[in-house]
Protein backbone atom coordinates (compact mmCIF):
# COMPACT_ATOMS: atom_id res chain seq x y z
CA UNK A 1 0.00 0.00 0.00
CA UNK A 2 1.52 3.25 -0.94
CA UNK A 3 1.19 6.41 1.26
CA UNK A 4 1.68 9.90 0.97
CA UNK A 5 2.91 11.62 4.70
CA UNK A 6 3.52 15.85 4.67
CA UNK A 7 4.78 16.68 8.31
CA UNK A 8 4.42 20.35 8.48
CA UNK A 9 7.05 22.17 10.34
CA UNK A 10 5.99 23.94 13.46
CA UNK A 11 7.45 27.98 13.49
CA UNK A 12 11.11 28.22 14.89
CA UNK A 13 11.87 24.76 14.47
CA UNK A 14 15.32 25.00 12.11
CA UNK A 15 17.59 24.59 14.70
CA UNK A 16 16.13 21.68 16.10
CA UNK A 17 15.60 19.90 12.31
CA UNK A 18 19.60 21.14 11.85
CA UNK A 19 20.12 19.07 15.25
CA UNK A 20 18.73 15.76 14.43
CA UNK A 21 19.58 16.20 10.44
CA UNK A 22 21.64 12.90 11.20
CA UNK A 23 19.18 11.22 13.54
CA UNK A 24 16.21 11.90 10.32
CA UNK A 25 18.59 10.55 7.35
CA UNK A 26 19.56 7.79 9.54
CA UNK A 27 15.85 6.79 10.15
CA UNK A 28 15.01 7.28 6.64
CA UNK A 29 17.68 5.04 5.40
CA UNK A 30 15.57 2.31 6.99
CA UNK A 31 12.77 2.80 4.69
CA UNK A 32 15.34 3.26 1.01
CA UNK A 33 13.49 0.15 -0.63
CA UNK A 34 9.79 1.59 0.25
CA UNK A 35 10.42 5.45 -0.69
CA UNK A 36 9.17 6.53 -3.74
CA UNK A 37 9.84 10.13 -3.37
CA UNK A 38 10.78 12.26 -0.36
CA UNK A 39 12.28 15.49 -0.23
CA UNK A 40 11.62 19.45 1.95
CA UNK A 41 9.39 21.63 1.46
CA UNK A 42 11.00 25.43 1.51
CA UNK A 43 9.93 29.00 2.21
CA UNK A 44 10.10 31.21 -0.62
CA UNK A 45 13.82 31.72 0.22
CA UNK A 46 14.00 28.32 -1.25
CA UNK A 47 16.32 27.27 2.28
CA UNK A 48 14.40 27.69 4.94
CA UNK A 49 12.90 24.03 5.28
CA UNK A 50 8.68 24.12 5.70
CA UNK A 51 7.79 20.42 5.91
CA UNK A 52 8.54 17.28 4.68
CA UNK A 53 7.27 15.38 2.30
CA UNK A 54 7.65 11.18 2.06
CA UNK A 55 5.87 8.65 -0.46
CA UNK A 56 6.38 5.06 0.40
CA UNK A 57 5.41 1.79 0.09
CA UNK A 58 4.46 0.34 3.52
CA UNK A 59 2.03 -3.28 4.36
CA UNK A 60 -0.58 -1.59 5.92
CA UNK A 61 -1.82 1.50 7.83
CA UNK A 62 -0.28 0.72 11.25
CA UNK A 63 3.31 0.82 9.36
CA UNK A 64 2.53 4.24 7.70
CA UNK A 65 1.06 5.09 10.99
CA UNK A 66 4.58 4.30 12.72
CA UNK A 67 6.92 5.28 10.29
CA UNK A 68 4.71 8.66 10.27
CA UNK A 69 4.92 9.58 13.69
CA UNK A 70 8.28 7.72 15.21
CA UNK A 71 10.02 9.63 12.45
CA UNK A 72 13.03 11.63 14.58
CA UNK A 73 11.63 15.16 14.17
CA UNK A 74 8.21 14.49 14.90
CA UNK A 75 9.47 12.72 18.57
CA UNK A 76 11.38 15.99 19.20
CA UNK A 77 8.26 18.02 18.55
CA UNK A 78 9.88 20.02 15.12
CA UNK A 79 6.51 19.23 13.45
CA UNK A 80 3.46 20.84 14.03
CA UNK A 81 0.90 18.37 12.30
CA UNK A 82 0.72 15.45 9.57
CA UNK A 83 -0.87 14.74 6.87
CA UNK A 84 -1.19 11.25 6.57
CA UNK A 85 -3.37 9.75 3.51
CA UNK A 86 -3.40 6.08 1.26
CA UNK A 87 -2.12 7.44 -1.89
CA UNK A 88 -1.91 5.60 -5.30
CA UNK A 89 1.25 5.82 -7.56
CA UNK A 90 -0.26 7.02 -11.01
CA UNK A 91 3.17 6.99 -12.57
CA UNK A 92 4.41 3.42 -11.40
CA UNK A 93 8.30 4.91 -10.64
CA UNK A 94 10.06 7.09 -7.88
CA UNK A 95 11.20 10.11 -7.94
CA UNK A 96 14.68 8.72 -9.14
CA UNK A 97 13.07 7.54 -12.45
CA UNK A 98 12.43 11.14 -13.23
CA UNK A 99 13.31 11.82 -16.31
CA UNK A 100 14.46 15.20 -15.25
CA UNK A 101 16.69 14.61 -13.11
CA UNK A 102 17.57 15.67 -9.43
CA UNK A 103 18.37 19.45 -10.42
CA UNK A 104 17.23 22.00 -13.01
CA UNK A 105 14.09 23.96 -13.02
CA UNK A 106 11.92 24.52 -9.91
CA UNK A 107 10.23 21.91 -8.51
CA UNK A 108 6.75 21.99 -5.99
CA UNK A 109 4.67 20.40 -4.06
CA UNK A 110 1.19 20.55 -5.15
CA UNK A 111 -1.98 19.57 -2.77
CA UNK A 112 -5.47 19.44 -3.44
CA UNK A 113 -7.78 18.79 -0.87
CA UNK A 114 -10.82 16.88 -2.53
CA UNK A 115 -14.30 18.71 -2.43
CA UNK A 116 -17.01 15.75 -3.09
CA UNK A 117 -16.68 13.79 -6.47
CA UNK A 118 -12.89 12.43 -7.40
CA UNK A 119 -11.14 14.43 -9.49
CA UNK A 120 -7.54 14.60 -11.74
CA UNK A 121 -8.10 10.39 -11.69
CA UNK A 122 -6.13 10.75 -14.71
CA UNK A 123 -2.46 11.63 -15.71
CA UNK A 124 -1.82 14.84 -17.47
CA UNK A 125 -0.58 14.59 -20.52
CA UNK A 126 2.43 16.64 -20.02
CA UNK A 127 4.01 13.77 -17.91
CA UNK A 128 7.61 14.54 -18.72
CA UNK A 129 7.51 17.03 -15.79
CA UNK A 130 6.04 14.83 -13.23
CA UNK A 131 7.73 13.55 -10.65
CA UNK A 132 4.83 11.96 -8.46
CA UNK A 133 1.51 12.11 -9.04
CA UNK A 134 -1.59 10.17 -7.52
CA UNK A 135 -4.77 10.48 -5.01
CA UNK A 136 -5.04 10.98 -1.84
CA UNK A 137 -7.41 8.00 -0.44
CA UNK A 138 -9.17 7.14 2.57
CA UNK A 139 -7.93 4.61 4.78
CA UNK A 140 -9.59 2.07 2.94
CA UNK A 141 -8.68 3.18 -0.20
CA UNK A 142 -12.06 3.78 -1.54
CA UNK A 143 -12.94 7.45 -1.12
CA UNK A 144 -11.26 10.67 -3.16
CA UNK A 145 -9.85 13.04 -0.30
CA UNK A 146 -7.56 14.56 -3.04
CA UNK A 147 -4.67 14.90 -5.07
CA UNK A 148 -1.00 15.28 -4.54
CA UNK A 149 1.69 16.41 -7.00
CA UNK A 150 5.47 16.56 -7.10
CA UNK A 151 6.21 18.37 -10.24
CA UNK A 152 9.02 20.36 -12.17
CA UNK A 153 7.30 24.19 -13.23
CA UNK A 154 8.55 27.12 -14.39
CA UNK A 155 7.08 29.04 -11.31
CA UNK A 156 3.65 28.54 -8.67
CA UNK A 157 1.19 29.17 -11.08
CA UNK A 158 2.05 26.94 -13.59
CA UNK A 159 2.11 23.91 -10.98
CA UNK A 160 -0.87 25.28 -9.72
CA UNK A 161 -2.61 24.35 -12.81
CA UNK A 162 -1.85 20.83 -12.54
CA UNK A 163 -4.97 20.66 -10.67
CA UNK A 164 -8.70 21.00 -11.71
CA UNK A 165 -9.31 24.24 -9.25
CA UNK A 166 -13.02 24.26 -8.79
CA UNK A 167 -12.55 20.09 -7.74
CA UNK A 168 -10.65 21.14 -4.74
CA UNK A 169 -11.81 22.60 -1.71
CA UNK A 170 -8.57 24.00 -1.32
CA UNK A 171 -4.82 23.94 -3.18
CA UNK A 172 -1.52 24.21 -1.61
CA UNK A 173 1.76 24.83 -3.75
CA UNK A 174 5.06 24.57 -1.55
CA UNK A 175 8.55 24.97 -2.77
CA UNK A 176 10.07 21.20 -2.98
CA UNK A 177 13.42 19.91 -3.49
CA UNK A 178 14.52 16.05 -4.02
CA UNK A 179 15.84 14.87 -0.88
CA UNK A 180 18.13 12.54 0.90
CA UNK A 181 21.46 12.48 2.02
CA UNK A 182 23.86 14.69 -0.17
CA UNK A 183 25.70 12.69 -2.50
């Protein structure tokens, strides 16, 4: 079962993330064979770290449900909240398989919180410049709750569009980089 996890970062928590930078990697390393993206979110800055974003491949809820909130930064209190949602892998590849590449071009995070009848069920044509892109499910996997995005764009507006906007209660577009340890 795939699933898509955002921890938000709670205000002033840099320090503390910078801290336990190690501790974080070190737990994610765990989980290398189930990720199928991962990566910060940014302030406008583009190095202040927001959030963080992970997409993996876990047996069930209670896994997601552990690897979501025994996660190293989450323990110390650096997050305020999580998103934590089934998600289904419309591309079938990671974020390694991108054809793009780890650099070049400005990448996002786009979120669409579902409002009643599923929407963007199917892949946009314009592929290339996807990195991840699938629904966000119900714990059963049967209801629409949304859609999330990691995409390549030339700027906010353009990965904005990515999503049908009057199908969402609500967008979110976040500054997102490919993550992991540095090479």
């Amino acid at each position: 079962m795939e699933f898509f996890c955002y921890h938000r970062d709670r205000p002033g928590s840099v320090t503390l993330r910078n801290e336990l930078l190690e501790e974080h990697w070190s737990y994610m390393d765990r989980y290398e064979r189930e990720m199928i993206a991962r990566g910060p979110t940014l302030s406008s800055d583009g190095d202040t770290p927001t959030g963080s974003v992970h997409i993996v491949d876990l047996p069930d809820s209670a896994a997601a449900r552990a690897f979501a909130f025994n996660e190293p930064n989450y323990q110390a209190g650096a997050y305020r909240d999580v998103l934590l949602r089934r998600w289904r892998n419309m591309l079938g590849r990671t974020m390694w398989d991108f054809p793009g590449g780890r650099t070049g071009g400005s990448r996002y995070l786009v979120l669409g919180l579902g409002a009643g009848q599923a929407a963007d069920l199917i892949v946009p044509p314009d592929r290339d410049e996807l990195i991840a892109y699938g629904p966000l499910l119900s714990d059963d996997g049967a209801t629409w709750l949304g859609t999330a995005v990691l995409l390549r764009a030339p700027d906010p507006d353009t990965a904005r569009a990515v999503l049908t906007p009057d199908r969402h209660a609500h967008i979110e577009v976040h500054d997102w980089q490919f993550g992991g340890r540095p090479s």
